[in-house]
C-alpha atoms as a PDB file:
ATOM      1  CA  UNK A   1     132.530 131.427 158.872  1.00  0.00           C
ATOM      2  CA  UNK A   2     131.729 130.551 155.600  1.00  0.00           C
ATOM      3  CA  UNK A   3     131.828 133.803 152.958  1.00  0.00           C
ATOM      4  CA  UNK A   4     128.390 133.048 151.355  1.00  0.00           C
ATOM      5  CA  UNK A   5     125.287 133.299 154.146  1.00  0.00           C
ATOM      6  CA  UNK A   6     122.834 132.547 151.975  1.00  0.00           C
ATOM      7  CA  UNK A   7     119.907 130.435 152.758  1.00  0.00           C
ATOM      8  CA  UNK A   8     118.043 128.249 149.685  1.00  0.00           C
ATOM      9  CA  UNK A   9     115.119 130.033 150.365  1.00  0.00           C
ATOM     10  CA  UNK A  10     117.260 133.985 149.289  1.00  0.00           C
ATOM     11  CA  UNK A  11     117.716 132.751 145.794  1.00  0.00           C
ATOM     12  CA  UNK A  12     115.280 131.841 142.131  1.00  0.00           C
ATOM     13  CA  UNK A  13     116.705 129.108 139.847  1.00  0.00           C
ATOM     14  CA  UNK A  14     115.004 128.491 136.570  1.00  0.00           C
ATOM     15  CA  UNK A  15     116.080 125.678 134.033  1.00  0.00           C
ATOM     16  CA  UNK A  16     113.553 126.051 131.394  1.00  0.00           C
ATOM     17  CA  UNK A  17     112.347 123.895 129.783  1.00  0.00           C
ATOM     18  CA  UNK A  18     114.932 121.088 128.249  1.00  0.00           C
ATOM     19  CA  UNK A  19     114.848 121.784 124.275  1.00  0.00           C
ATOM     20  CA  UNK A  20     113.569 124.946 124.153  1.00  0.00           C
ATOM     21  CA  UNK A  21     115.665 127.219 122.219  1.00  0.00           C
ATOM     22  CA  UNK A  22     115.857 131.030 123.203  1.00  0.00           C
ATOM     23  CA  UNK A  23     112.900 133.361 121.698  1.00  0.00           C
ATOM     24  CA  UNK A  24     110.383 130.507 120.390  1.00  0.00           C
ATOM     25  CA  UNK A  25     107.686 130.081 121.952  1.00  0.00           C
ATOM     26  CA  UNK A  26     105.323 126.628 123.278  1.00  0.00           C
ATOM     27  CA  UNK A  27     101.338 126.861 122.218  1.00  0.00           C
ATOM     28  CA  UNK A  28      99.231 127.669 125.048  1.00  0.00           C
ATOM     29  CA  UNK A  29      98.496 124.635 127.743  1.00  0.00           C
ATOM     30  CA  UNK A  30      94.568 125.226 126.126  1.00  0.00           C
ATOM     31  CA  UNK A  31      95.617 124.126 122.947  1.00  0.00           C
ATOM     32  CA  UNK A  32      95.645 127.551 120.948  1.00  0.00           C
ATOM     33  CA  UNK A  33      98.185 129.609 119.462  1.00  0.00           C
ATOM     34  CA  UNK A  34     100.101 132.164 121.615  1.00  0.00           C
ATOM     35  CA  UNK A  35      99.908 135.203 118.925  1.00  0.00           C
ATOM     36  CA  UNK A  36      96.426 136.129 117.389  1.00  0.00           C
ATOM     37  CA  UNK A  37      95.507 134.039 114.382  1.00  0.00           C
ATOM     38  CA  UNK A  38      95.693 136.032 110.704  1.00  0.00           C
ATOM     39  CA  UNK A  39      92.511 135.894 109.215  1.00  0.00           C
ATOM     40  CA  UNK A  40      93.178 134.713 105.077  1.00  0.00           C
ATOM     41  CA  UNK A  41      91.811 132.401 103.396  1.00  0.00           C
ATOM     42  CA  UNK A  42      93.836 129.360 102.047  1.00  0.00           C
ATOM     43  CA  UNK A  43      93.150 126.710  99.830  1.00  0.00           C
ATOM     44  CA  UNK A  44      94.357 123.468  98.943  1.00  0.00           C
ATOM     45  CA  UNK A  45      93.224 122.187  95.584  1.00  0.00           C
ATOM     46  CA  UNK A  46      95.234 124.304  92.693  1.00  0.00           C
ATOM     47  CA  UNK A  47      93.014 126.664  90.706  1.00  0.00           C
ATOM     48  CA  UNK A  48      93.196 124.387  87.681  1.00  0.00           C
ATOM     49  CA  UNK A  49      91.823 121.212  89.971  1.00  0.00           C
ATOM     50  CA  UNK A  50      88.190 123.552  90.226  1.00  0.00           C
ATOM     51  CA  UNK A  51      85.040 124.054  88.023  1.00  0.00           C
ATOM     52  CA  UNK A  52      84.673 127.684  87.193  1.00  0.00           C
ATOM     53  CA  UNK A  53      81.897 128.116  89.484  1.00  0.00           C
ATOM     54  CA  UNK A  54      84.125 126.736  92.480  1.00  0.00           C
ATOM     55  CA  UNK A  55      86.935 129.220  91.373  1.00  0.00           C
ATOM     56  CA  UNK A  56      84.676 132.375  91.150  1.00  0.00           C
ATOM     57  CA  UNK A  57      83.098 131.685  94.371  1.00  0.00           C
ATOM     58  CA  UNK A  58      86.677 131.734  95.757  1.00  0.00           C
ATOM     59  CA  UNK A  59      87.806 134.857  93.704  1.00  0.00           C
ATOM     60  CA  UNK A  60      85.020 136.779  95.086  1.00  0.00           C
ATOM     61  CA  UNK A  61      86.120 135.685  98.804  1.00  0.00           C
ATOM     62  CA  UNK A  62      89.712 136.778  98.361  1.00  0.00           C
ATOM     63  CA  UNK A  63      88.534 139.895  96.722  1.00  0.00           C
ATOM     64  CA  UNK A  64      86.040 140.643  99.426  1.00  0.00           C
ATOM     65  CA  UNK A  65      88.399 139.598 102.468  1.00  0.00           C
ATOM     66  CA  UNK A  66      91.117 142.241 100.702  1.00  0.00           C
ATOM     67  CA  UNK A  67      88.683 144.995 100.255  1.00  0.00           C
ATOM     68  CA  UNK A  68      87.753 144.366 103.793  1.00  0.00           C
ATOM     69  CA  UNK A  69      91.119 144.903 105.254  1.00  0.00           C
ATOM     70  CA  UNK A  70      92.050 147.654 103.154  1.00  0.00           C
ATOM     71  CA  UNK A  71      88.943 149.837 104.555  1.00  0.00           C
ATOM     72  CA  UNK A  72      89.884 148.708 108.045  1.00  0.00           C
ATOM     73  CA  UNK A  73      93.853 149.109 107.723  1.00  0.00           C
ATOM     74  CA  UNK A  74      94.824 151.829 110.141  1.00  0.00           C
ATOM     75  CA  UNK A  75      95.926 155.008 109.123  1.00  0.00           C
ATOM     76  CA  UNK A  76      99.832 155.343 109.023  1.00  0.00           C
ATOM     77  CA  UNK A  77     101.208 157.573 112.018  1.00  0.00           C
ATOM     78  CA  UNK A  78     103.322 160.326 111.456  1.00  0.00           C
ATOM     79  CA  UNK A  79     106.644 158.789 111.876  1.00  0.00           C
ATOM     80  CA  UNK A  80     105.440 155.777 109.468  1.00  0.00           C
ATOM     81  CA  UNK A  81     104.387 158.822 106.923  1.00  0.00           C
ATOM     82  CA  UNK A  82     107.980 160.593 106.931  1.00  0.00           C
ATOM     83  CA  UNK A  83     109.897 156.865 106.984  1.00  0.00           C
ATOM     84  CA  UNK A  84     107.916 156.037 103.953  1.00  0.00           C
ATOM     85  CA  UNK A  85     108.387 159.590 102.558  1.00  0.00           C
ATOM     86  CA  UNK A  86     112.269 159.144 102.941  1.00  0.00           C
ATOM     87  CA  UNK A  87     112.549 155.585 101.735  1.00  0.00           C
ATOM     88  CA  UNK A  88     110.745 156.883  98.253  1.00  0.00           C
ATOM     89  CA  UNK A  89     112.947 159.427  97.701  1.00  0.00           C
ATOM     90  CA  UNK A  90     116.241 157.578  98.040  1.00  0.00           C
ATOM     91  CA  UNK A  91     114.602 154.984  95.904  1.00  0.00           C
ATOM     92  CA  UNK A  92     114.031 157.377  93.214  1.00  0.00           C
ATOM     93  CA  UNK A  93     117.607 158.859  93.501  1.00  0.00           C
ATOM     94  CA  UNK A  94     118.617 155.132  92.989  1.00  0.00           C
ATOM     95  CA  UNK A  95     117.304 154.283  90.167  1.00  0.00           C
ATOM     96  CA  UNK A  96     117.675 157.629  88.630  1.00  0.00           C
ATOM     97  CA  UNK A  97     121.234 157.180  88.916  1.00  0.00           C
ATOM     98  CA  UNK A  98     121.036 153.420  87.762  1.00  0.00           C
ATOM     99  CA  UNK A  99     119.492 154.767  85.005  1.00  0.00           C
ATOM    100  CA  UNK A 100     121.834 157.726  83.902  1.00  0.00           C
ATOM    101  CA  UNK A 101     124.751 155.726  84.593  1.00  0.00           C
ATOM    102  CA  UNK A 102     123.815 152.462  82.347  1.00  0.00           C
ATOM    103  CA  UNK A 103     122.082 155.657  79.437  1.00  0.00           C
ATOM    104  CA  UNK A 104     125.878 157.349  79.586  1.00  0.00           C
ATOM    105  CA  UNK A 105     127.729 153.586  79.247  1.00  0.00           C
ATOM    106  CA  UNK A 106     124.961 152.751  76.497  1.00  0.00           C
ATOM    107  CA  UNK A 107     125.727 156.161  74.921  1.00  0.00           C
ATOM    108  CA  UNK A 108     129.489 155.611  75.252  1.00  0.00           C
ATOM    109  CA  UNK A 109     129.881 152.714  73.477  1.00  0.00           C
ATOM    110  CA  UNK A 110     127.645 153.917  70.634  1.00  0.00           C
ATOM    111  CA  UNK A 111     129.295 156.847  70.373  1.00  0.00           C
ATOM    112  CA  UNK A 112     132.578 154.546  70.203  1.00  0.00           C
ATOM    113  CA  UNK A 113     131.286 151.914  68.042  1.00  0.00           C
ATOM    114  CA  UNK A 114     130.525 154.635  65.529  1.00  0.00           C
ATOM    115  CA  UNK A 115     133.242 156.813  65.313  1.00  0.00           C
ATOM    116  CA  UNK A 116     135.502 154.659  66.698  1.00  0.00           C
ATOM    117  CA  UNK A 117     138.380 154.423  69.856  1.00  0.00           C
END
């Protein structure tokens, strides 16, 4: 009797999809994207290629689309609040002590320079 009883029917085999590499996703079958579109503004043509009225039409847009997702950017929660909270401290101590320890070398080698080894 053989040891494995299984019928094909017990079983799921999936291939995928020949190419596809792990984590990336295909567009949808309808022809959109699979993750929500960003909403910016992009342009083409460099800002010296326009007329000024072209580039302060454009200016005002960016500035208006910003303004607009600053007043709708959520609130950060409480965890988000103390991360940040940490993160600037430690940055401070960082460049506190970046900045003591090149002031002492700086004063150092004054100090040395002047009055010698």
């Amino acid at each position: 009797m053989p040891v494995n009883d299984q019928t094909n029917d017990d079983f799921l085999e999936h291939y995928g999809i020949k190419g596809m590499r792990w984590g990336v996703r295909r567009k949808n079958p309808s022809g959109g994207s699979s993750s929500p579109a960003k909403t910016r503004t992009t342009y083409k043509k460099a800002p010296s290629a326009l007329n000024d009225q072209e580039l302060n039409r454009r200016i005002k847009r960016m500035e208006l689309e910003k303004k607009y997702n600053d007043l709708n950017s959520k609130d950060l929660t409480p965890g988000r609040k103390y991360a940040q909270s940490i993160l600037e401290g430690s940055g401070r101590q960082a460049v506190g002590a970046a900045v003591g320890g090149t002031v002492t070398f700086l004063v150092a080698r004054a100090l040395k320079k002047k009055f010698g080894s």
